[in-house]
Protein backbone atom coordinates (compact mmCIF):
# COMPACT_ATOMS: atom_id res chain seq x y z
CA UNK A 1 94.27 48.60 117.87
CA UNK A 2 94.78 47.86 113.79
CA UNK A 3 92.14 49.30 112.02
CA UNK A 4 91.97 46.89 108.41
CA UNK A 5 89.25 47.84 106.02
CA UNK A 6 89.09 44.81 102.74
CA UNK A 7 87.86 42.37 102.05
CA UNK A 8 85.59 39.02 103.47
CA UNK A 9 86.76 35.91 101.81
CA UNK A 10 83.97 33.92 103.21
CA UNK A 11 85.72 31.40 105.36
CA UNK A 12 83.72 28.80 107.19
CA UNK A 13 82.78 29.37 111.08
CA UNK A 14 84.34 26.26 112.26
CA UNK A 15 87.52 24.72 112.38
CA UNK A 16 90.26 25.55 109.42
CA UNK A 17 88.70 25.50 105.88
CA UNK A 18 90.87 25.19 102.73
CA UNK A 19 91.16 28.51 102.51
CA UNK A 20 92.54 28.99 105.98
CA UNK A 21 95.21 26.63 105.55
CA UNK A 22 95.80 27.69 101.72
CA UNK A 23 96.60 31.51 103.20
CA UNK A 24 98.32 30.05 106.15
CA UNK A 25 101.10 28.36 104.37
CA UNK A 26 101.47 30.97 101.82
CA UNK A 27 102.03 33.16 104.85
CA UNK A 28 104.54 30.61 105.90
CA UNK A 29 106.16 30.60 102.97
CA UNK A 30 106.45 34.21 102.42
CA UNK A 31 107.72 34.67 106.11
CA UNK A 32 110.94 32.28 105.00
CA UNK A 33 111.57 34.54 101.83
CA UNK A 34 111.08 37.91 104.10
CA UNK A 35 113.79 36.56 106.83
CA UNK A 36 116.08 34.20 104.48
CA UNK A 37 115.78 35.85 101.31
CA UNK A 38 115.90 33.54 97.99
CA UNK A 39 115.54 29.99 98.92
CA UNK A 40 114.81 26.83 96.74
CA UNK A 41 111.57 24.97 97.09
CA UNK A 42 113.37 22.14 98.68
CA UNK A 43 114.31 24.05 101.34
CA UNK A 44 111.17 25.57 102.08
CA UNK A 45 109.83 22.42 102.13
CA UNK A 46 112.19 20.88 104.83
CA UNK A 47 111.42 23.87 106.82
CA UNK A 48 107.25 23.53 106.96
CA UNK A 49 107.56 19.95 106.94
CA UNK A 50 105.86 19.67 103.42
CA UNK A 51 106.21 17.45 100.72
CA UNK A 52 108.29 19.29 97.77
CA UNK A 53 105.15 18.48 95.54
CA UNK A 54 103.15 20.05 98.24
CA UNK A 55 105.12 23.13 98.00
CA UNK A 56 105.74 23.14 94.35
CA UNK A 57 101.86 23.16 93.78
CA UNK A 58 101.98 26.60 96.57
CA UNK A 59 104.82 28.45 94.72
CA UNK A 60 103.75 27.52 90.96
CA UNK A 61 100.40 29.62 91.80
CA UNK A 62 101.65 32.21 93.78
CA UNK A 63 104.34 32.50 90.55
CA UNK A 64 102.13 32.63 88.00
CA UNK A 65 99.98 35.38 90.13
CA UNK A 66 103.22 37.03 90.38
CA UNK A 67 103.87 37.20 94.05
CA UNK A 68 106.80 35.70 93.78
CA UNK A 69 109.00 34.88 91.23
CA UNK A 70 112.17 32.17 90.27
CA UNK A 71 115.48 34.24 89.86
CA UNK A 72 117.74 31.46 89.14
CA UNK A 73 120.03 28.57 90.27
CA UNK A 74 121.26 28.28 93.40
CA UNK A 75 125.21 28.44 93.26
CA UNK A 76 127.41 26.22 95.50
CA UNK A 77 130.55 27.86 97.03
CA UNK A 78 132.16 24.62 96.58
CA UNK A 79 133.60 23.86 93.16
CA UNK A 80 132.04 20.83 92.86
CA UNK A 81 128.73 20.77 92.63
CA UNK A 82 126.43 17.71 94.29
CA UNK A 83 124.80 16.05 92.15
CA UNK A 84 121.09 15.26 91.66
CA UNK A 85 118.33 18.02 91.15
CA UNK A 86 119.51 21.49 90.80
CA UNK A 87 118.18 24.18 93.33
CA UNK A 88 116.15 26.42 91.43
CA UNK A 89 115.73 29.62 93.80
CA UNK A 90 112.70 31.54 94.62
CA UNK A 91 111.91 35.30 95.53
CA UNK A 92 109.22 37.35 96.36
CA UNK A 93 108.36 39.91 93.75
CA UNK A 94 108.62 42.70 95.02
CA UNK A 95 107.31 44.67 92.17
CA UNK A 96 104.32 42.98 92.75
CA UNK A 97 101.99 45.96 94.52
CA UNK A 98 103.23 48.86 95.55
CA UNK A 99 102.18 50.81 98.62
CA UNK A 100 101.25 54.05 99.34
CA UNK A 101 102.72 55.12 103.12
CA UNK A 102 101.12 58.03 105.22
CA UNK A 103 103.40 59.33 108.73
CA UNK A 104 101.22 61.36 110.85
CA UNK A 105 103.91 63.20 113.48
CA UNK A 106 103.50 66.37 115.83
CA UNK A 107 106.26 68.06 113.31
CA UNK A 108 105.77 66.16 109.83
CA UNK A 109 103.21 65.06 107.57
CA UNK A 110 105.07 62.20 105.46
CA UNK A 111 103.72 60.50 102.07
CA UNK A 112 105.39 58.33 100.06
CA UNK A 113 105.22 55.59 97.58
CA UNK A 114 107.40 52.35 97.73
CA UNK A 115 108.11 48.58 96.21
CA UNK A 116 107.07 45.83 98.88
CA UNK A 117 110.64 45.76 99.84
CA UNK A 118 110.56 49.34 101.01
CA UNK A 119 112.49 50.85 98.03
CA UNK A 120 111.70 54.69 98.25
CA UNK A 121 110.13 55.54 95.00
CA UNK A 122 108.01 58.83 95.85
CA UNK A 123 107.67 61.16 98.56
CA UNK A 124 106.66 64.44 99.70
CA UNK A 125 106.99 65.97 103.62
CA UNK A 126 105.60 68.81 104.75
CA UNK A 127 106.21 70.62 108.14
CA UNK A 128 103.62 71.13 110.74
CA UNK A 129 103.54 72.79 114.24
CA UNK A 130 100.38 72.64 117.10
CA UNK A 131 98.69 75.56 114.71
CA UNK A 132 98.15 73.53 111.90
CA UNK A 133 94.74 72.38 111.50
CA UNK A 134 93.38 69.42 110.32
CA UNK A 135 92.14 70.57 107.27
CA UNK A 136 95.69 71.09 106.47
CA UNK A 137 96.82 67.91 107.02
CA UNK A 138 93.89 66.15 105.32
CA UNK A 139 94.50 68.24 102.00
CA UNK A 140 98.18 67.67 102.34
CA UNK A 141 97.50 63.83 102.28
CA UNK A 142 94.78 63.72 99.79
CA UNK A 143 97.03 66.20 96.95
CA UNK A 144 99.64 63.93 97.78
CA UNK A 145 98.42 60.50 97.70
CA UNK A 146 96.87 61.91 93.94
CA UNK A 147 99.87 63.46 92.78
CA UNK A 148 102.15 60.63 93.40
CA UNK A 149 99.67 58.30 91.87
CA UNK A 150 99.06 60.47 88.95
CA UNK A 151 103.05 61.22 88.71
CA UNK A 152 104.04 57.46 88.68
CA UNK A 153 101.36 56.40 86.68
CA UNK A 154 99.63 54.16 88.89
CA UNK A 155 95.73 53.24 89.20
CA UNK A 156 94.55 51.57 92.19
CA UNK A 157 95.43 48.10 90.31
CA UNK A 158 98.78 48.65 90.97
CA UNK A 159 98.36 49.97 94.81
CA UNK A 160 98.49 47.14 97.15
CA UNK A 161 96.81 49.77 99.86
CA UNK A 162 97.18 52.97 102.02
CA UNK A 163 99.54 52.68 105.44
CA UNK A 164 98.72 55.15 108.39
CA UNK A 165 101.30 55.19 111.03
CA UNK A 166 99.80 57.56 113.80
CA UNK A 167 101.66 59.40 116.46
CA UNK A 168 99.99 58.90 119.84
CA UNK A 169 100.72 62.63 120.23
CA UNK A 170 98.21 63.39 116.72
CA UNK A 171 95.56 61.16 118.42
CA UNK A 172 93.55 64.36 119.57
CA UNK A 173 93.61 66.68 116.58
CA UNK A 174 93.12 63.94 114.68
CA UNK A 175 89.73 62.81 116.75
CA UNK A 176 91.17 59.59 117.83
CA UNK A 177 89.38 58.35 121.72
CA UNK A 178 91.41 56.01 123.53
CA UNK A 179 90.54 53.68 125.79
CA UNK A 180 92.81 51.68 128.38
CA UNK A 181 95.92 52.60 125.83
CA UNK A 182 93.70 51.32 122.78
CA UNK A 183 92.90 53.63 120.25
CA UNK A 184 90.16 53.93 117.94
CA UNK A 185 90.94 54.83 114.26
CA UNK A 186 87.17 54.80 112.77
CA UNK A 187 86.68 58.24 113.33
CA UNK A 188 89.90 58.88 111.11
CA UNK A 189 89.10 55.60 108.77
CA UNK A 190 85.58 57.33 108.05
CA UNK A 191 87.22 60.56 106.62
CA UNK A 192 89.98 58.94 104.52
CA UNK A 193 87.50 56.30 103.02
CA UNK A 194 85.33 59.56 101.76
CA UNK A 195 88.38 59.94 98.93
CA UNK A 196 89.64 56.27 98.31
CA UNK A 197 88.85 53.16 98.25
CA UNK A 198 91.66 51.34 98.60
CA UNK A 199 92.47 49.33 101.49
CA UNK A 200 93.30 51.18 104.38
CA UNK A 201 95.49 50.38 107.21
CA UNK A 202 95.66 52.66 110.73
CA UNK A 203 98.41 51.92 113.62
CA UNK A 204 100.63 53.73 115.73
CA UNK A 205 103.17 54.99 113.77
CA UNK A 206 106.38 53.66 116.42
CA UNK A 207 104.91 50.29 115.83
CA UNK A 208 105.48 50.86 112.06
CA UNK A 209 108.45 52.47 112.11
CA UNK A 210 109.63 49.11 114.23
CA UNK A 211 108.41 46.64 111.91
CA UNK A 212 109.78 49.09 109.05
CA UNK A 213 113.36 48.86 110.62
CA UNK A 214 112.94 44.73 110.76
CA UNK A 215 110.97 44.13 107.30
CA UNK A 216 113.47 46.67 104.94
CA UNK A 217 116.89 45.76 106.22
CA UNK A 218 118.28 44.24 103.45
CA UNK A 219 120.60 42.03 105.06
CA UNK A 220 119.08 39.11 106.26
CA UNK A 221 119.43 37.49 109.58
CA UNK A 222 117.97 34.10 110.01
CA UNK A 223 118.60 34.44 113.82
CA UNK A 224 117.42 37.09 114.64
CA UNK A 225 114.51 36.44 117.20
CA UNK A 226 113.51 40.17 118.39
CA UNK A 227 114.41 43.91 119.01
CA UNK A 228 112.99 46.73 120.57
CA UNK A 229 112.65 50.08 119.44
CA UNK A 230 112.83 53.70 121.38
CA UNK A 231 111.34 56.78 119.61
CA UNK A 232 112.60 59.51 121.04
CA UNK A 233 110.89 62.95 120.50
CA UNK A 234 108.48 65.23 123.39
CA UNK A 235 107.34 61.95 124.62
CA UNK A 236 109.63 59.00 123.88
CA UNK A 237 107.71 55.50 123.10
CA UNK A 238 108.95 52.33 123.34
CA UNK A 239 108.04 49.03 121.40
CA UNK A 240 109.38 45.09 121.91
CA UNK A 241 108.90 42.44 118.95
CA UNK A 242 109.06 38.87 119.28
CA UNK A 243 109.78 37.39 115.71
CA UNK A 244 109.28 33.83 116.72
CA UNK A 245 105.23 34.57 115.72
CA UNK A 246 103.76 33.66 112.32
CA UNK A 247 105.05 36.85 111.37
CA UNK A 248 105.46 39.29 113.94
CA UNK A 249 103.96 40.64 117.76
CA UNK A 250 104.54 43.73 119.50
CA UNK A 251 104.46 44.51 123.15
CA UNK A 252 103.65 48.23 122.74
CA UNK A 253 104.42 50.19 125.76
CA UNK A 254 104.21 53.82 124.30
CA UNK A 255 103.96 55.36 127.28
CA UNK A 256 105.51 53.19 129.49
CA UNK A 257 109.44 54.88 128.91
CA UNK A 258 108.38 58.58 130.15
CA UNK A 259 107.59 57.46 133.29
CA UNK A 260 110.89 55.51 134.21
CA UNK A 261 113.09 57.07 137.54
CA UNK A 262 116.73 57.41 135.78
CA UNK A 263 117.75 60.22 138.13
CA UNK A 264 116.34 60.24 141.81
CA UNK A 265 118.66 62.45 142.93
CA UNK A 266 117.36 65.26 140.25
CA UNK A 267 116.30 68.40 142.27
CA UNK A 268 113.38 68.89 139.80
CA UNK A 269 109.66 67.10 140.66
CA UNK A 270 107.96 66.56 137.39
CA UNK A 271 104.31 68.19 136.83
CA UNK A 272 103.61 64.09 137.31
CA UNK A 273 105.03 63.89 140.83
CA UNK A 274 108.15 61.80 140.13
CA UNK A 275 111.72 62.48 141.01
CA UNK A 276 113.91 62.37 137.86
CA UNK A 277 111.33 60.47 135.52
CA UNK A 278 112.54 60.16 131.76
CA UNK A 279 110.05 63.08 130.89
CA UNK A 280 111.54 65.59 133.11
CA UNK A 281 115.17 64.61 132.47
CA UNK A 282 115.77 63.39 128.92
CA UNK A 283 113.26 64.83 126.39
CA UNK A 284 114.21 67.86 124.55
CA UNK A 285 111.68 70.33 125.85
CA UNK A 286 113.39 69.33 129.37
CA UNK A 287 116.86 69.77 127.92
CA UNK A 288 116.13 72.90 126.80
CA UNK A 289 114.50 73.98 130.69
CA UNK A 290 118.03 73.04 131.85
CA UNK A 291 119.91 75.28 129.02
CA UNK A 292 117.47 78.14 129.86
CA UNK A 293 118.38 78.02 133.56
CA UNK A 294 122.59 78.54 132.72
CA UNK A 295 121.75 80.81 129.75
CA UNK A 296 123.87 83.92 130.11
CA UNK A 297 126.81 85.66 129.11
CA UNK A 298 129.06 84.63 132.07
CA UNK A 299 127.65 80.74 131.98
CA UNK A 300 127.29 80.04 127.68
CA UNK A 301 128.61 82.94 126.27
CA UNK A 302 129.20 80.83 122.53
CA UNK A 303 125.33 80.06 122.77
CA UNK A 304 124.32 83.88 124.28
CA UNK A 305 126.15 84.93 121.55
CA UNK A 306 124.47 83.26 118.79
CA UNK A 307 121.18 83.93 120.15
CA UNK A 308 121.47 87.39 120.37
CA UNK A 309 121.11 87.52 124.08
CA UNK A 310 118.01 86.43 123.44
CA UNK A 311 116.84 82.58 124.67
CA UNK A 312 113.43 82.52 122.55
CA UNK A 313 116.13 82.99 119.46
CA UNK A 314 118.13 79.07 120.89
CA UNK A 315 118.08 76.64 118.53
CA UNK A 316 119.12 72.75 118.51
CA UNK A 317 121.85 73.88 116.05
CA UNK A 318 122.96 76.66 117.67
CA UNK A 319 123.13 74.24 121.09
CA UNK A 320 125.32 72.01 119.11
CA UNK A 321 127.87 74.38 118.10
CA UNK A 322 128.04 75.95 121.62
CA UNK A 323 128.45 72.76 122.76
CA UNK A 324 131.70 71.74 120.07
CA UNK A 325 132.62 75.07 120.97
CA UNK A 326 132.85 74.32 124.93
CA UNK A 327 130.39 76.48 126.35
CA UNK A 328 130.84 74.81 129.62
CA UNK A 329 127.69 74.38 131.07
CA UNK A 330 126.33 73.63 127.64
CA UNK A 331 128.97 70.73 127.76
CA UNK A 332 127.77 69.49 131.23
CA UNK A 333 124.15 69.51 130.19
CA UNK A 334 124.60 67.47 127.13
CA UNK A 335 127.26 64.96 129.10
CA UNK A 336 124.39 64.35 131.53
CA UNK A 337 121.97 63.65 129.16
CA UNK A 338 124.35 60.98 127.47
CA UNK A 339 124.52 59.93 130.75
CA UNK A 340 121.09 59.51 131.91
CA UNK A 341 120.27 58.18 128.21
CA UNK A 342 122.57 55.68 128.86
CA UNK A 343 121.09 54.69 131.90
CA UNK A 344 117.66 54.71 130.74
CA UNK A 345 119.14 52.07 127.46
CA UNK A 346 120.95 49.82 129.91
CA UNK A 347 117.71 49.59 132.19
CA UNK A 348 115.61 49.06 128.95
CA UNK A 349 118.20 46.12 127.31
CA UNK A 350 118.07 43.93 131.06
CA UNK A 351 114.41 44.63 131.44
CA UNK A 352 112.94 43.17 128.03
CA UNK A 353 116.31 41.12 126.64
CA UNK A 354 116.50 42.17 122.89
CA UNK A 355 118.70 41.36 120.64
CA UNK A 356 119.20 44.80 119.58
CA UNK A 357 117.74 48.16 120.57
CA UNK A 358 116.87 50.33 118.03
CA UNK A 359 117.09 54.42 117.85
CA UNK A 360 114.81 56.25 115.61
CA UNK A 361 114.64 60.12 115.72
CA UNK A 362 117.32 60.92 117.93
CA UNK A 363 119.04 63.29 115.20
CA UNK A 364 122.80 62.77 116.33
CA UNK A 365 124.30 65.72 114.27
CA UNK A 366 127.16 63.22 113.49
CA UNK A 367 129.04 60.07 114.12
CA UNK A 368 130.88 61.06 117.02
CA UNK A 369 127.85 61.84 118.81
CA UNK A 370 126.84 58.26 118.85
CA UNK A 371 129.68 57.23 119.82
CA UNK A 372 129.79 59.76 122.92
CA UNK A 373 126.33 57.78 123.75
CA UNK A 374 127.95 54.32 122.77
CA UNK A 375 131.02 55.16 125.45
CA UNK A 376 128.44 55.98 127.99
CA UNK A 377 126.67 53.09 127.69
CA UNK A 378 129.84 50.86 127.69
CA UNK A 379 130.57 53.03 131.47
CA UNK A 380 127.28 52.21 132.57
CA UNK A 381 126.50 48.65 131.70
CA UNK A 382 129.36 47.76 129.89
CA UNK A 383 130.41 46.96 126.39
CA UNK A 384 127.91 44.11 125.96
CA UNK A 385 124.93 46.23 126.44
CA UNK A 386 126.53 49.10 124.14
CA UNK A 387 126.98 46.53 121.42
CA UNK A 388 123.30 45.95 121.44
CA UNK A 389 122.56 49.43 120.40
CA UNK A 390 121.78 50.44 116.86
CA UNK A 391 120.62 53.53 114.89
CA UNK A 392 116.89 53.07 112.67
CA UNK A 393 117.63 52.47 109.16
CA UNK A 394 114.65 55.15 108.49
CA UNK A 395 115.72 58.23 107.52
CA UNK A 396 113.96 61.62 108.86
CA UNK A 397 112.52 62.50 104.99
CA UNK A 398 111.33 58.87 105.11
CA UNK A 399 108.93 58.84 108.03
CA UNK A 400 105.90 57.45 105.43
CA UNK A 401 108.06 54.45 105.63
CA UNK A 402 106.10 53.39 108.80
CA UNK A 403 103.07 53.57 107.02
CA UNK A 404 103.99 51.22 104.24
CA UNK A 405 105.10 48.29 106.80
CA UNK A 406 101.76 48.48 108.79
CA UNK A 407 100.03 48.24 105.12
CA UNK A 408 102.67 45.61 103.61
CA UNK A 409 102.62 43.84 107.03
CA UNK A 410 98.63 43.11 106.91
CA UNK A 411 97.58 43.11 103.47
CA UNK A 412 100.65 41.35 101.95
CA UNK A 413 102.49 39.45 104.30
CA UNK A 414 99.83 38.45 106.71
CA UNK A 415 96.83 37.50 104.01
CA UNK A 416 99.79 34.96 102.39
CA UNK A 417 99.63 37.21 99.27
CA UNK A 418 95.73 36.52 98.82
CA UNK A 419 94.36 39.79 96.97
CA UNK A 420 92.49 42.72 99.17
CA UNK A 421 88.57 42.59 97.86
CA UNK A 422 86.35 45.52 99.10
């Protein structure tokens, strides 16, 4: 559940009033410059089946409020130019607000500050573990939310309003109940709203971390009609879109991926009962189970090695290295799990049709690595499937990123640029 907190613009009970429709084809015409980029007025207006005076009256006022903004004549590739009326283009303004973005993750605290466009412009991360408290993590956001402001010289005119992008792992320190897979953010809201008053945004953080990966590419693609998105991490989460809605739905199936059978022939029963569910088989805490159980001199001596003799001492780093080295059983371990992950994306891709699949946090240590997982994929269901599979545009030190898409996405995008009242 999206927890919103602005404004009530008063809008009558029945039917669509004037400012319904007003906000609706703003959205709509906002959508067109978020997926096509600049476009002229005529074309907008052959898209929503408008009149061009219809939509000139739309733009000129969301111009001179500076949502969006002219940025010159269209130019023909042709040499000859048609004649008649010249194109004059049209752009959001991405200037316009900016937004302040807040990642709440198991292992990182993310805040940041960025254009509507998702331009990076601030940030500062900071590193937590299941000790830290939530004291920490509230005084972590509220210094940083002032010190960016206060560093960028920005008042809460120029903030369009404050993204949360939630971990479903976080929902318990963080007091968040859920019920039937639907959380409830007031309990969080309540706390946040003690030190601003901005408009606030809550959501899972996957879902904005999706919808950051579709809304800041910045190549456009007109045809593009959905993805889906796999987080991987101690739980991996899982997330469909369907673009063909006013601006965006999700099918959120967080915990839906964990659960899938990718190995029945595993000889380990997960603590849930299954066979060779995702869980017990691809996350890292059950990679590392399987490196613990060859972890010796005679079986990884690279990795022993570096560790000291010591397991507690194993790092992802060190596993890397042992595994370029060719600690053997390190080798067959990780060619399993390319393997199995393989499996898991080809079962995914036929199951919910995407255009693309998405990969956010899976921390290949370099190119090569994906392609290891792209030849696996291309073994398992072929070089059609591996084509579909693409790494997130979100870099790690750029988690807050999800935060400012769930803001942009419902405060911006989805109120057709209409300003946030509380």
């Amino acid at each position: 559940m999206t927890i919103y907190a602005g404004g009530n613009d008063n809008m009558e009970q029945h039917g669509i009033s004037k400012l319904d429709l007003k906000r609706r084809n703003r959205m709509q015409v906002l959508k067109i410059l978020k997926t096509r980029g600049p476009t002229s007025r005529i074309d907008i207006a052959g898209t929503l089946e408008l009149t061009r005076a219809a939509v000139t009256i739309i733009t000129n006022e969301m111009i001179e409020q500076g949502i969006i903004q002219e940025i010159g004549e269209y130019r023909h590739v042709t040499e000859k130019a048609p004649r008649g009326r010249k194109k004059i283009l049209i752009d959001i303004n991405h200037h316009y607000k900016f937004v302040v973005g807040v990642s709440i993750e198991d292992n990182l605290i993310s805040v940041g500050l960025s254009t509507l466009s998702g331009a990076v412009l601030d940030k500062r991360n900071n590193e937590i573990n299941d000790k830290t408290e939530y004291s920490e993590i509230e005084d972590f956001i509220i210094s940083s939310i002032k010190e960016i402001l206060s560093d960028n010289c920005l008042t809460a005119e120029n903030i369009l309003g404050i993204g949360f992008g939630i971990f479903p792992t976080m929902y318990q320190k963080l007091g968040i109940k859920v019920t039937d897979s639907d959380p409830d953010y007031s309990t969080v809201f309540a706390k946040v709203r003690k030190f601003t008053q901005l408009p606030l945004v809550f959501d899972n953080s996957v879902k904005g971390t999706a919808m950051a990966n579709i809304d800041f590419q910045k190549t456009k693609d007109v045809n593009r009609h959905n993805i889906a998105f796999l987080h991987y991490g101690k739980t991996i989460h899982f997330v469909v879109t369907n673009l063909n809605e006013p601006i965006v739905s999700y099918d959120n199936r967080t915990n839906f991926v964990d659960k899938m059978i990718i190995n029945p022939n595993s000889d380990t029963v997960c603590e849930c009962g299954r066979r060779g569910c995702v869980e017990n088989e691809l996350t890292p805490q059950a990679t590392m189970r399987k490196i613990k159980e060859v972890f010796s001199q005679e079986q990884t001596p690279f990795l022993y090695a570096a560790a000291r003799g010591n397991f507690d001492n194993v790092t992802t780093e060190m596993v890397n290295a042992s595994y370029d080295k060719g600690d053997e059983s390190i080798v067959k371990i990780i060619n399993e799990r390319f393997r199995l992950t393989a499996v898991l994306l080809n079962n995914l891709y036929f199951s919910t049709n995407p255009q693309k699949i998405v990969l956010h946090n899976f921390n290949f240590h370099d190119e090569k690595e994906f392609q290891m997982l792209k030849n696996a994929i291309t073994e398992v269901g072929g070089s059609y499937v591996s084509s579909k599979i693409e790494l997130s545009i979100i870099e790690d030190k750029h988690r807050f990123l999800s935060g400012c898409a769930l803001a942009i996405r419902e405060l911006f995008f989805n109120k057709g640029g209409f300003e946030t009242k509380n």
